[in-house]
N, C-alpha and C. Protein backbone atom coordinates (compact mmCIF):
# COMPACT_ATOMS: atom_id res chain seq x y z
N UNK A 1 0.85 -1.19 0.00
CA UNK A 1 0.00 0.00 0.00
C UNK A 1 0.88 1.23 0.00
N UNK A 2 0.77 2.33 -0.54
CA UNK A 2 1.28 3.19 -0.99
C UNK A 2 0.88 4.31 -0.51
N UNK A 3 1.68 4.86 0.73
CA UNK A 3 0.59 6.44 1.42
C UNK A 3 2.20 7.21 1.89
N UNK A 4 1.59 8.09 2.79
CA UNK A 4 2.75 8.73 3.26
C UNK A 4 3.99 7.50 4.08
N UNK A 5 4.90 8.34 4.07
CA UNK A 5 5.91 7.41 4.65
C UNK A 5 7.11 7.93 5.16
N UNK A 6 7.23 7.40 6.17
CA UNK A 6 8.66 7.61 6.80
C UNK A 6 10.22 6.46 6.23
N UNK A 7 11.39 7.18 6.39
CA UNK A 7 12.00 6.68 6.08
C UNK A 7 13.07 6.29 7.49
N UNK A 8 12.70 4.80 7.35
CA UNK A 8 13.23 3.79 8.54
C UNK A 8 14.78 3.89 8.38
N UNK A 9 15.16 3.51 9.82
CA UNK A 9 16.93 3.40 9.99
C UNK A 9 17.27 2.31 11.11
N UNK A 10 17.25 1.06 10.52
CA UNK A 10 17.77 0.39 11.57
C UNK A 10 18.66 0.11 12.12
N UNK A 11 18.81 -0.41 13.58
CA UNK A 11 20.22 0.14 14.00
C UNK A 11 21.35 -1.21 13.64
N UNK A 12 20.47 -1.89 12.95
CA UNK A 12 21.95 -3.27 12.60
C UNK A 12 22.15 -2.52 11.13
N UNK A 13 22.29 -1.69 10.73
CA UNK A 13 22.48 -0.94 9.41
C UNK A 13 23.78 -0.14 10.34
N UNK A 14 24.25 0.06 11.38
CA UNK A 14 25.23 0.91 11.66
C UNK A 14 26.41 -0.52 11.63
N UNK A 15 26.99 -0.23 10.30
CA UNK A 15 27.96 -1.80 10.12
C UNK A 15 29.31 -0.96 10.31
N UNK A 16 30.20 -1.44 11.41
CA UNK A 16 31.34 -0.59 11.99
C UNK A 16 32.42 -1.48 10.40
N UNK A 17 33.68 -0.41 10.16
CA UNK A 17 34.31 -0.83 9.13
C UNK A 17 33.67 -1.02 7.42
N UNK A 18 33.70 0.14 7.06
CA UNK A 18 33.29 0.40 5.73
C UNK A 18 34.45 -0.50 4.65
N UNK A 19 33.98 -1.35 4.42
CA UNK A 19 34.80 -2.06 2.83
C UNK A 19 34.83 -0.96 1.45
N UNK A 20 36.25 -0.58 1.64
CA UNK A 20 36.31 0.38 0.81
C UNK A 20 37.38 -0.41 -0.76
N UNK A 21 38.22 -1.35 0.03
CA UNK A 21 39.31 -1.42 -1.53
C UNK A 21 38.96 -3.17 -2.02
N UNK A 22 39.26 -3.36 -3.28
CA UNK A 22 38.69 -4.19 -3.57
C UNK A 22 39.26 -5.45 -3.07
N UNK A 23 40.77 -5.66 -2.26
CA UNK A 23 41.22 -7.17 -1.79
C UNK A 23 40.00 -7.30 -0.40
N UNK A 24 39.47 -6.05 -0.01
CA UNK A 24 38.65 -6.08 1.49
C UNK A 24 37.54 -6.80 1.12
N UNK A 25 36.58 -6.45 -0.56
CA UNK A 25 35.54 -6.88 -1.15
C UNK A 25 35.50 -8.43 -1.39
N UNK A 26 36.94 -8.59 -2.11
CA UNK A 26 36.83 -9.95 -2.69
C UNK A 26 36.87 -10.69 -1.63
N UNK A 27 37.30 -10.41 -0.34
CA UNK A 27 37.41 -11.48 0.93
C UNK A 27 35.67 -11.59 1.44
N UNK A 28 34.99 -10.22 1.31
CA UNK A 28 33.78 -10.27 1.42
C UNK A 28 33.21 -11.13 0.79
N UNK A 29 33.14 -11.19 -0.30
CA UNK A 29 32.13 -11.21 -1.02
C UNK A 29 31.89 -12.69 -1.59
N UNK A 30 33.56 -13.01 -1.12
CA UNK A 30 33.78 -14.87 -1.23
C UNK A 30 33.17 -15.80 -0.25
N UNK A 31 33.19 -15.06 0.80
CA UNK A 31 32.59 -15.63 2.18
C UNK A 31 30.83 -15.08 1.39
N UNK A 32 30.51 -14.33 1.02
CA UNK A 32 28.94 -14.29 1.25
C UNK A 32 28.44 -15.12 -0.12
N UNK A 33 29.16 -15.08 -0.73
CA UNK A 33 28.75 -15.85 -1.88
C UNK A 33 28.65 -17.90 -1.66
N UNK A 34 29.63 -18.07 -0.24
CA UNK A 34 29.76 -19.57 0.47
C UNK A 34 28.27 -19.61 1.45
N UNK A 35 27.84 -18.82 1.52
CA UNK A 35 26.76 -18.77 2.83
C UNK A 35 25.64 -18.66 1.97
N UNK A 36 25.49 -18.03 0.73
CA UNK A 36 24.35 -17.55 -0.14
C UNK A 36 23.88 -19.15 -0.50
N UNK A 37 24.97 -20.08 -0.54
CA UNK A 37 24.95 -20.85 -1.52
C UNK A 37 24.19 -22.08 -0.28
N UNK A 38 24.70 -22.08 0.94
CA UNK A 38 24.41 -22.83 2.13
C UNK A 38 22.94 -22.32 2.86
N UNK A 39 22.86 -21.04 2.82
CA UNK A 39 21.52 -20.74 3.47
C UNK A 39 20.48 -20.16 2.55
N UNK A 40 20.95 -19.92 1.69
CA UNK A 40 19.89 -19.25 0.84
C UNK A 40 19.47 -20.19 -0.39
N UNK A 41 20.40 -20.54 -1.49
CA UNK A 41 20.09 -21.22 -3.20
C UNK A 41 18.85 -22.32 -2.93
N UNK A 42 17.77 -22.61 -3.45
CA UNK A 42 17.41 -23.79 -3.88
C UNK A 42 17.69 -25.01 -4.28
N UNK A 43 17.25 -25.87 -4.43
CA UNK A 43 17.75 -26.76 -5.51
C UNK A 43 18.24 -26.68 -6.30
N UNK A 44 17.39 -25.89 -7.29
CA UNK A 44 17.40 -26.16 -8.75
C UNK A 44 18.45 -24.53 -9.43
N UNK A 45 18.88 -24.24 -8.17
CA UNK A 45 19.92 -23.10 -7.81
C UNK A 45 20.97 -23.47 -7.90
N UNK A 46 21.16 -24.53 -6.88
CA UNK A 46 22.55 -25.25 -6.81
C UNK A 46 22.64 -25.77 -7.65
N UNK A 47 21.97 -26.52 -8.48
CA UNK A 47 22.73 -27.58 -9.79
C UNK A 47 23.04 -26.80 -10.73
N UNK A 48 22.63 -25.24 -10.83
CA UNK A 48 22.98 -24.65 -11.82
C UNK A 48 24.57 -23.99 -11.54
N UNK A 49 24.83 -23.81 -10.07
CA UNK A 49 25.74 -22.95 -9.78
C UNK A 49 26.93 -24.31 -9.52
N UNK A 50 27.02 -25.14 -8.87
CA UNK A 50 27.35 -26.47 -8.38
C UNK A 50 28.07 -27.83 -10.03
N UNK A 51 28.85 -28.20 -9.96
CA UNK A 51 29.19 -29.26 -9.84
C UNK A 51 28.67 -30.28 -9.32
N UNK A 52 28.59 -31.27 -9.56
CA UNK A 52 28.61 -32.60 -8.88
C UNK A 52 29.09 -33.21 -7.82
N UNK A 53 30.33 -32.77 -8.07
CA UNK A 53 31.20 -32.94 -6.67
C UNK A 53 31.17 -31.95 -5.70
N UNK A 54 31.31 -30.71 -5.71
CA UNK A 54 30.53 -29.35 -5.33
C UNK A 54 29.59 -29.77 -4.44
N UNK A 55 28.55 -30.21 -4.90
CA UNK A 55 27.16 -30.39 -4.69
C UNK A 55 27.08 -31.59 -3.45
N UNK A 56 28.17 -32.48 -3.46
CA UNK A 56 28.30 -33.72 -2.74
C UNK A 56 29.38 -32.97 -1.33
N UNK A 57 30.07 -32.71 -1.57
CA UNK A 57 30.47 -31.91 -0.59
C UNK A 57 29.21 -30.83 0.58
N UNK A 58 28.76 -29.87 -0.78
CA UNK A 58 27.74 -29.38 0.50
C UNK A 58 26.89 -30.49 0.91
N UNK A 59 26.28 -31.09 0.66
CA UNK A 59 25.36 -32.42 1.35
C UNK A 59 26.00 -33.08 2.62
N UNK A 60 27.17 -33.37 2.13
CA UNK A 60 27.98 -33.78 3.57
C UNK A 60 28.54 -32.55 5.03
N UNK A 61 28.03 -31.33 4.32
CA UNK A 61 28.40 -30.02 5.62
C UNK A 61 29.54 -29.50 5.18
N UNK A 62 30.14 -29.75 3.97
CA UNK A 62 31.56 -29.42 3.95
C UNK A 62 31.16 -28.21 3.42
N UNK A 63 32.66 -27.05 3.09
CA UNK A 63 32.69 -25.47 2.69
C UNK A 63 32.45 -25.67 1.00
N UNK A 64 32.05 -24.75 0.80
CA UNK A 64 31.94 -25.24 -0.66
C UNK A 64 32.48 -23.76 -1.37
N UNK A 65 33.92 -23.73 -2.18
CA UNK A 65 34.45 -22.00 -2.49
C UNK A 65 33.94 -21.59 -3.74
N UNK A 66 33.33 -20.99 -4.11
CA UNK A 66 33.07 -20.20 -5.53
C UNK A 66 32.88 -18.57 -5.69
N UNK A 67 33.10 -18.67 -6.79
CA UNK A 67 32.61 -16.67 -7.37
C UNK A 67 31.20 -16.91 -7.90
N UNK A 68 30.68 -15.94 -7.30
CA UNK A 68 28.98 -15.40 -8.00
C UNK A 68 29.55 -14.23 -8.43
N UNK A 69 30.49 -13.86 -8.45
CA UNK A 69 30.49 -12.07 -8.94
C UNK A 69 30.96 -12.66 -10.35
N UNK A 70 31.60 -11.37 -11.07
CA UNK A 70 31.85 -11.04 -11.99
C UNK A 70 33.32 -10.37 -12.12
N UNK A 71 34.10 -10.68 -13.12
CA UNK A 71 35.13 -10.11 -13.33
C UNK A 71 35.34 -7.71 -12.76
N UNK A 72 36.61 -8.50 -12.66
CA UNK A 72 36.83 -6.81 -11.85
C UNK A 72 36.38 -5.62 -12.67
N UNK A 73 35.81 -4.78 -12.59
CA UNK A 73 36.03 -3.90 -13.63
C UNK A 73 36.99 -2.85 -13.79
N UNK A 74 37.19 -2.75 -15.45
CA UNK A 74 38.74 -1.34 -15.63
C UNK A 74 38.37 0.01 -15.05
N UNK A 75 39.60 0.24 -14.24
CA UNK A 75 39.59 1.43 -13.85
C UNK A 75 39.04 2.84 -14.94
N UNK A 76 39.25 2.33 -16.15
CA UNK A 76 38.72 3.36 -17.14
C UNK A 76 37.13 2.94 -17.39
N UNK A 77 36.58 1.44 -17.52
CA UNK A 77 35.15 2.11 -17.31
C UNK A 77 34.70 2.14 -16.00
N UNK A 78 35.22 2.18 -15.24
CA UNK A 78 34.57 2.86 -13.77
C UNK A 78 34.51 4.47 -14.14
N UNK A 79 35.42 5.18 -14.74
CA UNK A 79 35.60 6.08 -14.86
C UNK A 79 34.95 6.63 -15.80
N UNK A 80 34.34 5.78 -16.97
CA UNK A 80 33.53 6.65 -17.82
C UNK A 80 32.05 6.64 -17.14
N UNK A 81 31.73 5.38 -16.36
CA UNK A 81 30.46 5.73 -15.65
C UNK A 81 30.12 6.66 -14.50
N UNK A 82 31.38 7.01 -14.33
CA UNK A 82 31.12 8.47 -13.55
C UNK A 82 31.36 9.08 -13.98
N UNK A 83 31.92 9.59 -15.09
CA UNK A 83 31.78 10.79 -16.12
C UNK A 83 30.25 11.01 -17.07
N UNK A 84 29.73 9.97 -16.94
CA UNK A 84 28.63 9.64 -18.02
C UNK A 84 27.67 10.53 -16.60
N UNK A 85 27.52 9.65 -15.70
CA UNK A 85 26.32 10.58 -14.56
C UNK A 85 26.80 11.28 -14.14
N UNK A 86 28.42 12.37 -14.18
CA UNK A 86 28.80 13.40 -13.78
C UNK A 86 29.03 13.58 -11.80
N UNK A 87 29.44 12.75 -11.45
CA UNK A 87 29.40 12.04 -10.22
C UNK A 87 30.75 11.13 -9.87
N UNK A 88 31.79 11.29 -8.78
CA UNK A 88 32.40 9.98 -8.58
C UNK A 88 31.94 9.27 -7.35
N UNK A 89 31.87 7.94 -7.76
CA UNK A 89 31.31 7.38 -6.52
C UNK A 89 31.95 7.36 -5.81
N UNK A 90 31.31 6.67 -4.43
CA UNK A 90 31.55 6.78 -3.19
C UNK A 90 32.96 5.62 -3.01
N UNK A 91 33.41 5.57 -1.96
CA UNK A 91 34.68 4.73 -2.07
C UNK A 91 34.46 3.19 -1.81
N UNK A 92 33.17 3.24 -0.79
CA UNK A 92 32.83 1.49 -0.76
C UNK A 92 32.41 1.14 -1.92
N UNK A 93 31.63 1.52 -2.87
CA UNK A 93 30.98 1.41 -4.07
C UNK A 93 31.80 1.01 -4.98
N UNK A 94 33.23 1.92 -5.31
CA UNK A 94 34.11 1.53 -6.01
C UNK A 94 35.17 0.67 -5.97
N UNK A 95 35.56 0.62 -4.60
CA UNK A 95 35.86 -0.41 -4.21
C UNK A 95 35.40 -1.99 -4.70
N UNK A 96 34.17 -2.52 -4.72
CA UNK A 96 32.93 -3.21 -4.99
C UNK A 96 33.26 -3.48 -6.34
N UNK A 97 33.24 -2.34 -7.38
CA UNK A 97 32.94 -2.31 -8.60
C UNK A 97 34.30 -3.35 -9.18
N UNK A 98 35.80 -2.35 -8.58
CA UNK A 98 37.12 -2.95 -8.53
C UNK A 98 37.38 -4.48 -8.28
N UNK A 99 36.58 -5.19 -7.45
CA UNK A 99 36.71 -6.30 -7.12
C UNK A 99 35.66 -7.40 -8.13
N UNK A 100 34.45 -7.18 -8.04
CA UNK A 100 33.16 -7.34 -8.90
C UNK A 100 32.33 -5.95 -9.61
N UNK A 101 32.26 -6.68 -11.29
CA UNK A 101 31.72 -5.61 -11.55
C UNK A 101 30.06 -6.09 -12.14
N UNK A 102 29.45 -6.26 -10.69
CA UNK A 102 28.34 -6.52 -10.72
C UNK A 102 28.14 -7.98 -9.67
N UNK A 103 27.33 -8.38 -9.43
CA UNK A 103 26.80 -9.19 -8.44
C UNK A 103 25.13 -9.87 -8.93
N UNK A 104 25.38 -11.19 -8.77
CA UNK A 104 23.84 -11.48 -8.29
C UNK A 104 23.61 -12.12 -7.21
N UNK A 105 22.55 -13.14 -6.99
CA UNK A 105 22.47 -13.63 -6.07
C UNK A 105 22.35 -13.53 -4.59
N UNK A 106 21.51 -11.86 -4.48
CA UNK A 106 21.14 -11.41 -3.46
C UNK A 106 20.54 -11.84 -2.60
N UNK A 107 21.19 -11.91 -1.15
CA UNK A 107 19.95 -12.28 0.02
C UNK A 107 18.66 -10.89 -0.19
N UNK A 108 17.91 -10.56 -0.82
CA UNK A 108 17.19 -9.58 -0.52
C UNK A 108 16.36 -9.63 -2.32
N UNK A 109 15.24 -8.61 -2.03
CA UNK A 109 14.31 -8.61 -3.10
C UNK A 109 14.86 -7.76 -4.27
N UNK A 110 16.30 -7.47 -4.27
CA UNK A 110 16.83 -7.26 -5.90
C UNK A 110 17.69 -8.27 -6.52
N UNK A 111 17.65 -8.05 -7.72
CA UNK A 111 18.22 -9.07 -8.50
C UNK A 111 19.73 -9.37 -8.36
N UNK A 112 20.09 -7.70 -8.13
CA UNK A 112 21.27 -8.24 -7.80
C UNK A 112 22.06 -6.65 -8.50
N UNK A 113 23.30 -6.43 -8.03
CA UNK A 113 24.34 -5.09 -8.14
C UNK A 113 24.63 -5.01 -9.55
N UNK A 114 24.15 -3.73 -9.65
CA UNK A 114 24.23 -3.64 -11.59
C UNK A 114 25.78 -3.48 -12.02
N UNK A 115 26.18 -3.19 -13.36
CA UNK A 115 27.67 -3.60 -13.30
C UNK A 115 27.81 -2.09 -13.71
N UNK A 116 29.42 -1.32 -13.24
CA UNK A 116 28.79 0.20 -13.32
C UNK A 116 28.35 0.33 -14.75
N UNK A 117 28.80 0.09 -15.78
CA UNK A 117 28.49 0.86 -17.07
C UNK A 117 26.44 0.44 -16.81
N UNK A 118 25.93 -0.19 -15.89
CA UNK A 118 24.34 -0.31 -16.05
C UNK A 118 24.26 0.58 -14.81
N UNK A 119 24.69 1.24 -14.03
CA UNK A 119 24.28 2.46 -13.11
C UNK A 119 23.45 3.58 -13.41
N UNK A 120 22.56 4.17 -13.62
CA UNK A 120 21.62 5.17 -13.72
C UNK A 120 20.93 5.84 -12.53
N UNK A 121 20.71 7.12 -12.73
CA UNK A 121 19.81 8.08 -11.86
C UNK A 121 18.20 7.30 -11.79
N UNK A 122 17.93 6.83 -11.18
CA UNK A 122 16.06 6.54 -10.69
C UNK A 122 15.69 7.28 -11.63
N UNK A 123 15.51 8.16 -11.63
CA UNK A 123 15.03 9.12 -12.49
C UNK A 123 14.53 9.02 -14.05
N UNK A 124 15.69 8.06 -14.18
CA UNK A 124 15.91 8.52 -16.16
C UNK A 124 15.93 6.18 -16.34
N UNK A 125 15.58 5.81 -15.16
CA UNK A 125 14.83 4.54 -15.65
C UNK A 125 13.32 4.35 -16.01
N UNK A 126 12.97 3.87 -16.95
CA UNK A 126 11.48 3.18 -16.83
C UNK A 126 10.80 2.76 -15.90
N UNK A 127 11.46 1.80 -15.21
CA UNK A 127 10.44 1.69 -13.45
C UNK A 127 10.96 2.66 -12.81
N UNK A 128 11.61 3.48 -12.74
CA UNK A 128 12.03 4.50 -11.52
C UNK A 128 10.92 5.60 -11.75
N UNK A 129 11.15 5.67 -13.09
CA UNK A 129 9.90 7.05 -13.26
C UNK A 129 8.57 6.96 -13.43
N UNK A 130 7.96 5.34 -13.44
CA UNK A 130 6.89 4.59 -13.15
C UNK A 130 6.51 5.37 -12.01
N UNK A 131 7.94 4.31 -11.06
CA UNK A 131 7.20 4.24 -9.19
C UNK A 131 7.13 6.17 -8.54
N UNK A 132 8.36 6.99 -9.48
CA UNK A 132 8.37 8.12 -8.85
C UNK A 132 7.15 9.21 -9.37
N UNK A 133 6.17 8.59 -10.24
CA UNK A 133 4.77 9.05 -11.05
C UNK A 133 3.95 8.78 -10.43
N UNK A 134 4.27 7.59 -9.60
CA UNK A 134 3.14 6.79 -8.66
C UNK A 134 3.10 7.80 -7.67
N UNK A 135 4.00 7.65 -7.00
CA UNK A 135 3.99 8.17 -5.54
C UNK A 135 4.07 9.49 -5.59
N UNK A 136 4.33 10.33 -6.62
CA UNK A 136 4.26 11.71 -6.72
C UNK A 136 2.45 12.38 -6.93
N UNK A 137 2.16 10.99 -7.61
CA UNK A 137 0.89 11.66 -7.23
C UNK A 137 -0.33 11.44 -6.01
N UNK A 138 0.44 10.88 -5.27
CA UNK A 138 -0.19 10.55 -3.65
C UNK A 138 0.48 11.70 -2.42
N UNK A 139 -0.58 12.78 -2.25
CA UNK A 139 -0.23 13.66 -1.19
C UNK A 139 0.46 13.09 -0.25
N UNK A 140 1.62 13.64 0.39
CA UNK A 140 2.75 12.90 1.49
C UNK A 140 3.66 12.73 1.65
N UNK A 141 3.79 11.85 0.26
CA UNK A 141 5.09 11.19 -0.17
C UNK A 141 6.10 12.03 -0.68
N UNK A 142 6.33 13.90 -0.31
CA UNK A 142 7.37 14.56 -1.30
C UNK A 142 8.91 13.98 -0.84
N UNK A 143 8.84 13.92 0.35
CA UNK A 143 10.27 13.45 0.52
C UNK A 143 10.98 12.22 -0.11
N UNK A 144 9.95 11.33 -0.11
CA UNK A 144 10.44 10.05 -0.90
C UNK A 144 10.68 10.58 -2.57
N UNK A 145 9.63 11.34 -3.21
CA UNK A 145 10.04 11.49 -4.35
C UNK A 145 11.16 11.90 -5.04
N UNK A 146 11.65 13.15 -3.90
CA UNK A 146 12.08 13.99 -4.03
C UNK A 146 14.00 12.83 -3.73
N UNK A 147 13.91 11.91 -2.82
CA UNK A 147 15.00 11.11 -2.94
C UNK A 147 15.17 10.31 -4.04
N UNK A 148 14.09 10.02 -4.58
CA UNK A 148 14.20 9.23 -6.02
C UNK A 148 14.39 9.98 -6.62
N UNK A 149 14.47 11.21 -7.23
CA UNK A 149 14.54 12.30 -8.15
C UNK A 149 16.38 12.67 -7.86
N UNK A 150 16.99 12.11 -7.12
CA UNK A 150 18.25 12.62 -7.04
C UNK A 150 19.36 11.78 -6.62
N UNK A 151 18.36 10.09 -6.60
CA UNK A 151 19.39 9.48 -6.38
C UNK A 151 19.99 8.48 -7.40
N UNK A 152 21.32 7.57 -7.25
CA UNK A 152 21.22 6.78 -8.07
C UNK A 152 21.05 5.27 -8.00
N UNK A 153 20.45 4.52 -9.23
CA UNK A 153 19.73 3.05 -8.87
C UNK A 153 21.02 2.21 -9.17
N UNK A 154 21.43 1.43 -8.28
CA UNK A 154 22.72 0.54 -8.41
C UNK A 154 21.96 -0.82 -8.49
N UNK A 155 20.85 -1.06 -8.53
CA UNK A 155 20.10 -2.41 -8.58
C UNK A 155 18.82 -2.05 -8.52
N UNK A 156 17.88 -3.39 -8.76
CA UNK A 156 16.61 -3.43 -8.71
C UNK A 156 15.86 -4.63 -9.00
N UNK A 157 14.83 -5.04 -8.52
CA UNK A 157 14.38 -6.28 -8.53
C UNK A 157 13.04 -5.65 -8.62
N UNK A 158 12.05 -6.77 -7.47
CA UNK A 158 10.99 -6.04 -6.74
C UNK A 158 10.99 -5.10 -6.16
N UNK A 159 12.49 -5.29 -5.87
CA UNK A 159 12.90 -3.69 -4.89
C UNK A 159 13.69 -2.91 -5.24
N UNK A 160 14.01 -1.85 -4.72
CA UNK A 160 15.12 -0.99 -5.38
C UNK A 160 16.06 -0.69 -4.24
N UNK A 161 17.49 -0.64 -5.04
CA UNK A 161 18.88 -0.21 -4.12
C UNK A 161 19.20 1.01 -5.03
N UNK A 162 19.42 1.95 -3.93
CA UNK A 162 19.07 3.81 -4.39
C UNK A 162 20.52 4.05 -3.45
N UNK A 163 21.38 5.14 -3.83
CA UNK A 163 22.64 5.89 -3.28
C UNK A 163 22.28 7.33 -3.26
N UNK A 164 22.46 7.91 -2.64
CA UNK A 164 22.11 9.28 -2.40
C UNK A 164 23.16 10.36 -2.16
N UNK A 165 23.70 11.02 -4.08
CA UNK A 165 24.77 11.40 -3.32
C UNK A 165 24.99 13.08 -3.12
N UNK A 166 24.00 13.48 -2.52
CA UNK A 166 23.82 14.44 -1.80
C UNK A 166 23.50 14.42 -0.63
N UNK A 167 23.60 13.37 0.29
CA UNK A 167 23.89 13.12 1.39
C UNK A 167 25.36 11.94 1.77
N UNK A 168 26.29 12.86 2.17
CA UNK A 168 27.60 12.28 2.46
C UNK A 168 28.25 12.34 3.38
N UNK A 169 28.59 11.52 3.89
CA UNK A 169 28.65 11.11 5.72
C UNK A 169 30.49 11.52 5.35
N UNK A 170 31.54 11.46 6.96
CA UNK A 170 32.76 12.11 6.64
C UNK A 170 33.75 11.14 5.87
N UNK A 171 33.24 9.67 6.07
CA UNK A 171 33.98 9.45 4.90
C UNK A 171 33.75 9.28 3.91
N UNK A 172 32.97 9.97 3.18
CA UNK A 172 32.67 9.99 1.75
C UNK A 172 31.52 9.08 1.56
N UNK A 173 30.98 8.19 1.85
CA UNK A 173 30.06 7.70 1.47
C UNK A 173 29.14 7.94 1.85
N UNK A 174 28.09 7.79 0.33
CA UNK A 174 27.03 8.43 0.14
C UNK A 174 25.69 7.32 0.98
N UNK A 175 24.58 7.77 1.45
CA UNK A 175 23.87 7.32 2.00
C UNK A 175 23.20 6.22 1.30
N UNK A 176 22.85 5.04 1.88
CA UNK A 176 22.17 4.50 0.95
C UNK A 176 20.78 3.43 0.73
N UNK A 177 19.69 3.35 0.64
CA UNK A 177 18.68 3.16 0.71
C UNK A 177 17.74 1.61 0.01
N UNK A 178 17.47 0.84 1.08
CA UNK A 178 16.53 -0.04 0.42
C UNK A 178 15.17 0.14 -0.13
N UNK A 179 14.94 0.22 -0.97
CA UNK A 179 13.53 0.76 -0.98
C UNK A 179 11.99 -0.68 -1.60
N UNK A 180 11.21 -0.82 -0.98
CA UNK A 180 10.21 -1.29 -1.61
C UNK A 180 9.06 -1.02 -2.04
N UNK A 181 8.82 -0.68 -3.34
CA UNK A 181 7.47 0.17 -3.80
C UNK A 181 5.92 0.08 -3.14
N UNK A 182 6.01 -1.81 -2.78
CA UNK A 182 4.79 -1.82 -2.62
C UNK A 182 4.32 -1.50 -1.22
N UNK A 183 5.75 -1.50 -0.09
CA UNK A 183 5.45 -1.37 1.29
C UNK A 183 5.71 0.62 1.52
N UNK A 184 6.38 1.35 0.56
CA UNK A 184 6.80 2.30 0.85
C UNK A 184 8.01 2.31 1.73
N UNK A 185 8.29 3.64 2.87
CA UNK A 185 8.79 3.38 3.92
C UNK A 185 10.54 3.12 3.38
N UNK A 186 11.59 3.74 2.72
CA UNK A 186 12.80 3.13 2.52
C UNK A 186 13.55 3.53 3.91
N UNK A 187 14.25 2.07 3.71
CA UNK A 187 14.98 2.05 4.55
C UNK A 187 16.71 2.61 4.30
N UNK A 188 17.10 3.02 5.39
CA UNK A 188 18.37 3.90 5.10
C UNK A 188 19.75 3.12 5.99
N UNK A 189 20.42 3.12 5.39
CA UNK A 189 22.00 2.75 5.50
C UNK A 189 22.76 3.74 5.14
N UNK A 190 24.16 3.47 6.12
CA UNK A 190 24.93 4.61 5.92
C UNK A 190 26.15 4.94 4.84
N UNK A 191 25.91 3.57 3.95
CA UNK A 191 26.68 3.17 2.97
C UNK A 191 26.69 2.19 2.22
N UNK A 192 26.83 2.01 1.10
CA UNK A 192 26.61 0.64 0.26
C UNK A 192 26.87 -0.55 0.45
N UNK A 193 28.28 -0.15 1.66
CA UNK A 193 29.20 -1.27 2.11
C UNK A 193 27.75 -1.79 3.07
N UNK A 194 27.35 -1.15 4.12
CA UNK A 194 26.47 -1.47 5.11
C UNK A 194 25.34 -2.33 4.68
N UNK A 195 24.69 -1.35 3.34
CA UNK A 195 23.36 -2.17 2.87
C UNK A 195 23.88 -3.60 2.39
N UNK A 196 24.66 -3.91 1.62
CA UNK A 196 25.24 -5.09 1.13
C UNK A 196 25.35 -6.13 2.07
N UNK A 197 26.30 -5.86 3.71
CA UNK A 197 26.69 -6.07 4.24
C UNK A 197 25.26 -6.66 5.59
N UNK A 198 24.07 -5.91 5.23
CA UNK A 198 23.09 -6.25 6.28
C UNK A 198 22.20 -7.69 5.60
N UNK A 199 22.40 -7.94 3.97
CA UNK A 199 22.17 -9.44 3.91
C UNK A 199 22.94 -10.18 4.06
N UNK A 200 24.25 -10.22 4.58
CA UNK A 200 25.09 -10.91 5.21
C UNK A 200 24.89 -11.22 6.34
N UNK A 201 24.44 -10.43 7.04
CA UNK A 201 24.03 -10.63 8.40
C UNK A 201 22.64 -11.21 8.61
N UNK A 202 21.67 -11.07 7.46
CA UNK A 202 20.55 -11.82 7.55
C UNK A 202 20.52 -13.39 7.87
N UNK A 203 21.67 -13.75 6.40
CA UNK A 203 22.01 -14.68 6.44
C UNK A 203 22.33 -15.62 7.52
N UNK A 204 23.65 -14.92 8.33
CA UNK A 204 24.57 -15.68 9.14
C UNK A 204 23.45 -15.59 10.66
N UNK A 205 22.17 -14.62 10.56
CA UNK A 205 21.22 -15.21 11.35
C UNK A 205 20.06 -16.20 11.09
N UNK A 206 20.36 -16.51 10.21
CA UNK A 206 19.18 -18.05 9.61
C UNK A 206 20.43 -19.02 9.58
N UNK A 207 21.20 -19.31 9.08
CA UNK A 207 22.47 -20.60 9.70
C UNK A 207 22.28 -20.86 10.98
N UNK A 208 22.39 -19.74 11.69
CA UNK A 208 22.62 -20.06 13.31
C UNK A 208 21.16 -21.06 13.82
């Protein structure tokens, strides 16, 4: 349902140690991509991502190592996608990009971290300017619009992952926001590293 809304901040979103360079990411992102695969994949998930032997290993409890990301990306197109939106990103972000340039396999309702050259303003997407048509025309909602109107979409599924970079905390990173159209209400993180970093923690609380 779609009405006025506040924008939530929870306090396991305050993730101490921002992952800023990409050897910090790839150690991340190897470990969440081993847990994605243990607490989260399906079946018919694993046989796609899995080996045989892979596959016989996790059954027995053992670690199972793989990449879900994507090759690193060049420092020159990192650089034309922030020349293209006139913007340099934030340092966890690029960091991210440096290590993987792009992600799927999200604990959460997006598809997954766009690769930068697919980075865009909310704004100047097709569903962004859908949902920001929607809610612009429901008395209430200016603040939310008004964050979609200026931020940028680094993913999207059912849901949207929004950076905000006119709000910038002292070390440089830009604020950054879960959002779900149909509940309203985005939720705020204090960095990309954090939002990323809080389905990690979803995770490693459903294992337990």
């Amino acid at each position: 349902m779609i009405g006025m809304s506040e924008t939530t901040a929870p306090e396991d979103s305050e993730v101490a140690g921002v992952l800023t360079t990409p050897e910090e990411w790839r150690v991340f992102l190897q470990r969440y991509g081993e847990l994605y695969v243990k607490v989260r994949a399906d079946e018919e998930e694993l046989v796609d991502l899995l080996d045989d032997d892979q596959l016989e290993v996790l059954d027995e409890g053992g670690r199972v190592e793989l990449w879900l990301g994507e090759a690193p990306a060049r420092e020159e197109a990192l650089a034309a996608s922030e020349e293209r939106l006139g913007v340099r990103f934030p340092p966890s972000l690029r960091g991210f990009f440096l290590a993987s340039d792009g992600w799927t396999h999200l604990d959460d309702y997006v598809d997954g971290v766009y690769s930068c050259g697919r980075v865009l303003w909310m704004r100047d997407g097709e569903a962004g300017r859908r949902v920001t048509d929607i809610y612009d025309s429901i008395p209430g909602n200016e603040d939310d619009v008004q964050l979609f109107r200026r931020s940028v979409e680094i993913g999207r599924g059912e849901d949207f992952w929004l950076l905000d970079p006119t709000d910038v905390g002292p070390d440089g990173e830009w604020a950054a926001y879960e959002f779900a159209p149909k509940y309203g209400n985005p939720t705020k993180y204090p960095s990309f590293s954090a939002l990323i970093r809080s389905g990690y923690e979803s995770m490693e609380e459903d294992e337990d």
